[in-house]
Protein backbone atom coordinates (compact mmCIF):
# COMPACT_ATOMS: atom_id res chain seq x y z
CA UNK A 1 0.00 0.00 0.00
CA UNK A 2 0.94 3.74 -0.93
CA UNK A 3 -0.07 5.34 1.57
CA UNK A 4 -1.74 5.70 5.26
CA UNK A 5 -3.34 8.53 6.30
CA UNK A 6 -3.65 8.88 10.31
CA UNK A 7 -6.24 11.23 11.80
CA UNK A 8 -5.96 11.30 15.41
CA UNK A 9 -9.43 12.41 17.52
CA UNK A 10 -10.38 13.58 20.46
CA UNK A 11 -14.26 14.70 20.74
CA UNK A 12 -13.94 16.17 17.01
CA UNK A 13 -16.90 14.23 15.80
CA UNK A 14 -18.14 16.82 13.21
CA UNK A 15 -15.01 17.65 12.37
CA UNK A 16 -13.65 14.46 11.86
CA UNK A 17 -16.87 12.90 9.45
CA UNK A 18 -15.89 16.21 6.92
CA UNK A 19 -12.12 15.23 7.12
CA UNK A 20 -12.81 11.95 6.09
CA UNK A 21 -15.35 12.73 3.16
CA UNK A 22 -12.78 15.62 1.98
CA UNK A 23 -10.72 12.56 1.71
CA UNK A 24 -12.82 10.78 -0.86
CA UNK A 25 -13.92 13.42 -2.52
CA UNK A 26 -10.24 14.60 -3.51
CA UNK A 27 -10.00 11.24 -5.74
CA UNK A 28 -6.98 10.09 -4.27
CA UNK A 29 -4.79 8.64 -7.13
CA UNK A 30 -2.87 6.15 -5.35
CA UNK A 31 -4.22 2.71 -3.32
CA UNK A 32 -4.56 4.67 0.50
CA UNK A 33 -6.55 3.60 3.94
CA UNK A 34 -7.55 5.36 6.59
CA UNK A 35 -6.86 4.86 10.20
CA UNK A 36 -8.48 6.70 12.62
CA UNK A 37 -7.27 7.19 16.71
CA UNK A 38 -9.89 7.96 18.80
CA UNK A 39 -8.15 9.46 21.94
CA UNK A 40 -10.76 8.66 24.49
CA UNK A 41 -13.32 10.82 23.18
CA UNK A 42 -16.50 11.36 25.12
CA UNK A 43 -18.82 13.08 22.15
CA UNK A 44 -19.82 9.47 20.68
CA UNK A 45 -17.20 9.74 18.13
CA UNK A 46 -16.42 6.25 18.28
CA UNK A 47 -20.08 5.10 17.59
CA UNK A 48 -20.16 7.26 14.78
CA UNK A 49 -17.05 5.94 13.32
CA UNK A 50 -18.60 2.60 13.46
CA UNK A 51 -21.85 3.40 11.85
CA UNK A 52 -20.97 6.09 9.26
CA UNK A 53 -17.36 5.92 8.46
CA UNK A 54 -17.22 1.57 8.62
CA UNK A 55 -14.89 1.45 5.76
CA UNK A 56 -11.88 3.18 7.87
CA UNK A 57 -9.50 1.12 10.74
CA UNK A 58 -10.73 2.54 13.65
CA UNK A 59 -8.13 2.27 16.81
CA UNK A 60 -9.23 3.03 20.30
CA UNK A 61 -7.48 4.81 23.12
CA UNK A 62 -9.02 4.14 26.76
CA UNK A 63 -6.81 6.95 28.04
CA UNK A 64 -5.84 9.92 26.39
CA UNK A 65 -2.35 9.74 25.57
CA UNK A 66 -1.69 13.15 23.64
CA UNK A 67 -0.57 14.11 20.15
CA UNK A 68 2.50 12.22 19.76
CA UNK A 69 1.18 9.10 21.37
CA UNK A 70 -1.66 9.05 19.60
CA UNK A 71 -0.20 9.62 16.35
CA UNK A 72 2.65 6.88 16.80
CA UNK A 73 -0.15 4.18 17.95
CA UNK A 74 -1.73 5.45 14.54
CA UNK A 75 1.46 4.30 12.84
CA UNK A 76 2.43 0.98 14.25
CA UNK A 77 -0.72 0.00 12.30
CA UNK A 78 -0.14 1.48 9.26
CA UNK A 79 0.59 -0.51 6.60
CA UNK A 80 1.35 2.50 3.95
CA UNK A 81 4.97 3.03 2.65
CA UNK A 82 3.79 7.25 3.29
CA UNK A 83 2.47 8.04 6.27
CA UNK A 84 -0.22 11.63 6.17
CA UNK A 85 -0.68 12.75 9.74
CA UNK A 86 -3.84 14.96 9.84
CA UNK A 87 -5.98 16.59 12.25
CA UNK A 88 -9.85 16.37 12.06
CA UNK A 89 -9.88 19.97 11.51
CA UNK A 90 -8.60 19.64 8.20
CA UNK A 91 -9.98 19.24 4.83
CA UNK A 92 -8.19 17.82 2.01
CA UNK A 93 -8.74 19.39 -1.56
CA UNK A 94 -8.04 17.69 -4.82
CA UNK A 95 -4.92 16.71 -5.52
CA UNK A 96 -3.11 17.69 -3.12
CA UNK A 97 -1.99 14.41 -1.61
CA UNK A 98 -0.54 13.79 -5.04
CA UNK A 99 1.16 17.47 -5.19
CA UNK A 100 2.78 15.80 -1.54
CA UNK A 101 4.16 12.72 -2.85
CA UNK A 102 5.90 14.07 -6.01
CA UNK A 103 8.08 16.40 -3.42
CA UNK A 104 9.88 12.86 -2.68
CA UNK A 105 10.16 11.68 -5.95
CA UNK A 106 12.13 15.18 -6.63
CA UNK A 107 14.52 14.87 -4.29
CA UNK A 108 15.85 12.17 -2.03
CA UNK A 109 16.71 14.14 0.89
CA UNK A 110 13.52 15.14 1.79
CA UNK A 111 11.89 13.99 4.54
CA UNK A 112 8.44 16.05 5.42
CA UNK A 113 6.16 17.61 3.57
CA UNK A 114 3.70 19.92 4.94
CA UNK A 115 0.74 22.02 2.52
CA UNK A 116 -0.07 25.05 2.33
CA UNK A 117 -2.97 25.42 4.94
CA UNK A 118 -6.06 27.65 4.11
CA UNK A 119 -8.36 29.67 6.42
CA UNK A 120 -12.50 28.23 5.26
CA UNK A 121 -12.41 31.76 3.78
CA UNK A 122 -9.56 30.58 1.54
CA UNK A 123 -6.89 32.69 2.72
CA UNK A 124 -3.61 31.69 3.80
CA UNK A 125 -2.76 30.70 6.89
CA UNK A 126 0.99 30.86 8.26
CA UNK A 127 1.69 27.12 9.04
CA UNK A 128 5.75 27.54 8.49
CA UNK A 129 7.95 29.09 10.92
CA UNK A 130 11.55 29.43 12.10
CA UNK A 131 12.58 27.33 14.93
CA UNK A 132 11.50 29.09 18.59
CA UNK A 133 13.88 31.16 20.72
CA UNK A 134 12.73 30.94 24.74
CA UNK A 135 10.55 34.00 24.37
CA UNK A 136 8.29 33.36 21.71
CA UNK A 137 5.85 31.00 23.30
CA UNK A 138 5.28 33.85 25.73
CA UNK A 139 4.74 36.39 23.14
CA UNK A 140 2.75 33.83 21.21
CA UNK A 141 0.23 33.37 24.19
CA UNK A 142 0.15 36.79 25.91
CA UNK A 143 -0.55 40.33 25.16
CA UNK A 144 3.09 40.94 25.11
CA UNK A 145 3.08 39.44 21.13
CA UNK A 146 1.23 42.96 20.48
CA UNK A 147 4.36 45.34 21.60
CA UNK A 148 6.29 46.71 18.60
CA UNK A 149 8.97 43.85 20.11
CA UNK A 150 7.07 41.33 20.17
CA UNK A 151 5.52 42.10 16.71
CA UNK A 152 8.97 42.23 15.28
CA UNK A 153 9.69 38.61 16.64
CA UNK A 154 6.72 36.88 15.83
CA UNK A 155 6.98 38.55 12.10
CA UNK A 156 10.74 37.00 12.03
CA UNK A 157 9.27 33.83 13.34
CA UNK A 158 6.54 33.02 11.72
CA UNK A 159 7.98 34.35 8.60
CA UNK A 160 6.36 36.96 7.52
CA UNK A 161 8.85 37.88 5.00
CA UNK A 162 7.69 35.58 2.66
CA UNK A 163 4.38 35.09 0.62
CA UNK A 164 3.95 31.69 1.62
CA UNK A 165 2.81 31.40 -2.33
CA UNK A 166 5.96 29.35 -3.30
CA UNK A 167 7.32 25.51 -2.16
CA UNK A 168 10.49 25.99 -0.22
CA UNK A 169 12.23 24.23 2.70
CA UNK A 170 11.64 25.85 6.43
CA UNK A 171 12.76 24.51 9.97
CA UNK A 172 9.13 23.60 10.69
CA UNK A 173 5.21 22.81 10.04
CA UNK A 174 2.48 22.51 11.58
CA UNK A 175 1.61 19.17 12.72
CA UNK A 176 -2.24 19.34 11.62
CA UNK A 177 -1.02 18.05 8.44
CA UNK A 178 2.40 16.30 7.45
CA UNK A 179 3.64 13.36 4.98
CA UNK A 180 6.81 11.88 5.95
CA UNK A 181 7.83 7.90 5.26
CA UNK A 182 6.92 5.57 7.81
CA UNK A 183 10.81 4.23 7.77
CA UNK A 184 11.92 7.42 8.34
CA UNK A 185 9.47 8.02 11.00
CA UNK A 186 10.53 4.69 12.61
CA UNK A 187 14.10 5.72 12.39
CA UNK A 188 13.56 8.55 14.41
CA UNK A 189 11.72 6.47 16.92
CA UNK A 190 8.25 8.55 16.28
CA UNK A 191 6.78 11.65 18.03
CA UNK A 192 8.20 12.31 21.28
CA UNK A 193 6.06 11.22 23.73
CA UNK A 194 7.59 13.54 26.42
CA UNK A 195 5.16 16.51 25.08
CA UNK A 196 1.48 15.82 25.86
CA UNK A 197 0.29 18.87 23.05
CA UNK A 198 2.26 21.21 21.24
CA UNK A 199 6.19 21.30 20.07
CA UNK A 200 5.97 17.50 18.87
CA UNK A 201 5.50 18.82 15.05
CA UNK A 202 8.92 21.34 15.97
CA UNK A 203 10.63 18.72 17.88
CA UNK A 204 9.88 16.18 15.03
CA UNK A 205 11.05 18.69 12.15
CA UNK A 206 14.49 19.82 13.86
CA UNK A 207 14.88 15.46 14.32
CA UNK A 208 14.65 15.53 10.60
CA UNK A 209 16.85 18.12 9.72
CA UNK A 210 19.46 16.27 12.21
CA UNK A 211 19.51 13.44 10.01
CA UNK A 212 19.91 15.91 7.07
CA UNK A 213 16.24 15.37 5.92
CA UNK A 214 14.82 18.50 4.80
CA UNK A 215 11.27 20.01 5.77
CA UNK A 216 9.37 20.88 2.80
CA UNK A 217 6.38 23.39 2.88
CA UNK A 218 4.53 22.36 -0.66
CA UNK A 219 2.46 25.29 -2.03
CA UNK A 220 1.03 23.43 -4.55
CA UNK A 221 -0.98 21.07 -1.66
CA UNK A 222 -3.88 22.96 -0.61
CA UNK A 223 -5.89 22.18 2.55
CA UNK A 224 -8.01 23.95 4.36
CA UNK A 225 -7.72 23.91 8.22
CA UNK A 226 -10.91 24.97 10.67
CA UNK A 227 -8.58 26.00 13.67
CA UNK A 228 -10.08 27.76 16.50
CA UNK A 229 -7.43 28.71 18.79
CA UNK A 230 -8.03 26.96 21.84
CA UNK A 231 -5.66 29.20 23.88
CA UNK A 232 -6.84 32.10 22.95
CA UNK A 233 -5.14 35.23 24.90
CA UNK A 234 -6.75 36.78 27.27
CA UNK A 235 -3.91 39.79 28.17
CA UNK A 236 -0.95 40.21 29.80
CA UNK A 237 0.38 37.82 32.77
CA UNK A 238 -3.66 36.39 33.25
CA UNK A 239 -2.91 34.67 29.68
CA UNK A 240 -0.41 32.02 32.03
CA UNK A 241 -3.70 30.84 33.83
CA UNK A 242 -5.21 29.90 30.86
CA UNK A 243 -4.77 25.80 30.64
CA UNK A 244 -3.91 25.31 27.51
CA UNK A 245 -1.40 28.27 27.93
CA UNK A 246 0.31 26.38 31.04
CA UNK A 247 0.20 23.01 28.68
CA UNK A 248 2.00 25.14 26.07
CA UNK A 249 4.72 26.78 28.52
CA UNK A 250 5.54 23.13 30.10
CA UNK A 251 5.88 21.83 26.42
CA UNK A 252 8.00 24.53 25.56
CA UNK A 253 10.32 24.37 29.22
CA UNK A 254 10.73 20.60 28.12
CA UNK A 255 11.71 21.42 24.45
CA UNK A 256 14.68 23.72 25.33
CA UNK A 257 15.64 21.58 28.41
CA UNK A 258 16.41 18.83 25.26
CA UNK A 259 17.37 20.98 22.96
CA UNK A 260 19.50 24.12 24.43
CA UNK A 261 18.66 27.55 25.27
CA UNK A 262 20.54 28.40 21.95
CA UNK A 263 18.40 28.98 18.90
CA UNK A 264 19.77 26.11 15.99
CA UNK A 265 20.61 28.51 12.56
CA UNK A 266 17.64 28.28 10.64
CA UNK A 267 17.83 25.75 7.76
CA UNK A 268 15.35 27.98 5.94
CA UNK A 269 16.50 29.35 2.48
CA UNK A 270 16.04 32.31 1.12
């Protein structure tokens, strides 16, 4: 089989029914399943899976074991040579599954390929960034982002500098949708399962460029991603007593405590 496309769940029930028909609808060119991880949902998800969406492997967590656990139980399964990690929030539009897999067959050293994500109103969304320093999950999650600073930063971060209209490599994507080869994934001994939710898609990406794999941000893959921040701020220091927030700061203290204090050069190029 070509390929195996992973959507990991968590009480996404609507969301998760329109990923899967977006799926079909796209006319996938190549022989692909589907696996779905339900992450001890509580919204029925998994009787719906059963009764609507029958035709796709359907793997069941009793606990809720985060991102990266989730998505590397998806992929013991999997029986695809590709592996396409997606979020239920995300719709796949024609073709561009294909538009993914020809990125590999162009060059050999790649080893993850990300699309260009949409807003539903069809705009872009920035889903390619530079890696972190220590202060930008702060200014990501607080008030603080909004001082001319913090602007600056998160500009030179999230890359603002660029139309986001052309393929390219970057250090990282975002993890709501990524194609990478489950061999290459099992040589870098999956997600880490250290991080509950967030920095396993930057952790992952700066693993591949390690093993001098580059990250590929593919313009011509189109998706369309219905993200509602969860962790939305709220202003200035009360932003840290938001959950999500604290989930996002321990994620972060753990990624630096790995990795160093000390930015990596980007492997972006201009």
């Amino acid at each position: 089989m070509k390929l195996s496309i992973i959507i990991l769940n968590h009480n996404s029930r609507g969301l998760l029914k329109q990923c899967v028909r977006s799926i079909e609808m796209s006319n996938v060119s190549v022989p692909y399943e589907i696996i779905i991880v339900d992450n001890a949902s509580t919204d029925d998800s998994a009787e719906m899976i059963e009764h609507e969406l029958s035709h796709v492997r359907l793997i069941q967590s009793e606990v809720n074991i985060g991102y990266g656990g989730g998505n590397n139980k998806g992929a013991q399964h999997a029986k695809g040579e590709y592996l396409l990690i997606l979020n239920p929030d995300v719709t796949v539009l024609e073709n561009s599954i294909e538009s993914m897999l020809e990125k590999f067959s162009e060059d050999e050293h790649v080893g993850l390929v990300a699309p260009q994500l949409l807003h539903p109103d069809k705009s872009i969304q920035y889903s390619a960034y530079r890696f972190p320093k220590t202060t930008t999950p702060i200014l990501r999650r607080t008030v603080f982002g909004k001082t001319p600073w913090g602007r600056k930063h998160l500009s030179w971060f999230m890359m603002a500098d660029w139309d986001h209209l052309t393929s390219r490599s970057v250090d990282w994507v975002l993890g709501g949708a990524m194609m990478m080869k489950k061999e290459m994934l099992q040589q870098l001994k999956g997600f880490d399962e250290n991080y509950f939710l967030y920095f396993e898609d930057v952790d992952l990406c700066r693993r591949m460029w390690q093993q001098n794999k580059k990250v590929i941000y593919c313009a011509e893959s189109r998706m369309v991603h219905y993200h509602k921040r969860q962790s939305a701020q709220k202003g200035g220091v009360l932003a840290l007593f938001n959950p999500l927030t604290r989930v996002h700061i321990r994620s972060a203290v753990y990624y630096f405590k790995k990795w160093g204090l000390q930015r990596e050069d980007s492997k972006t190029v201009d």
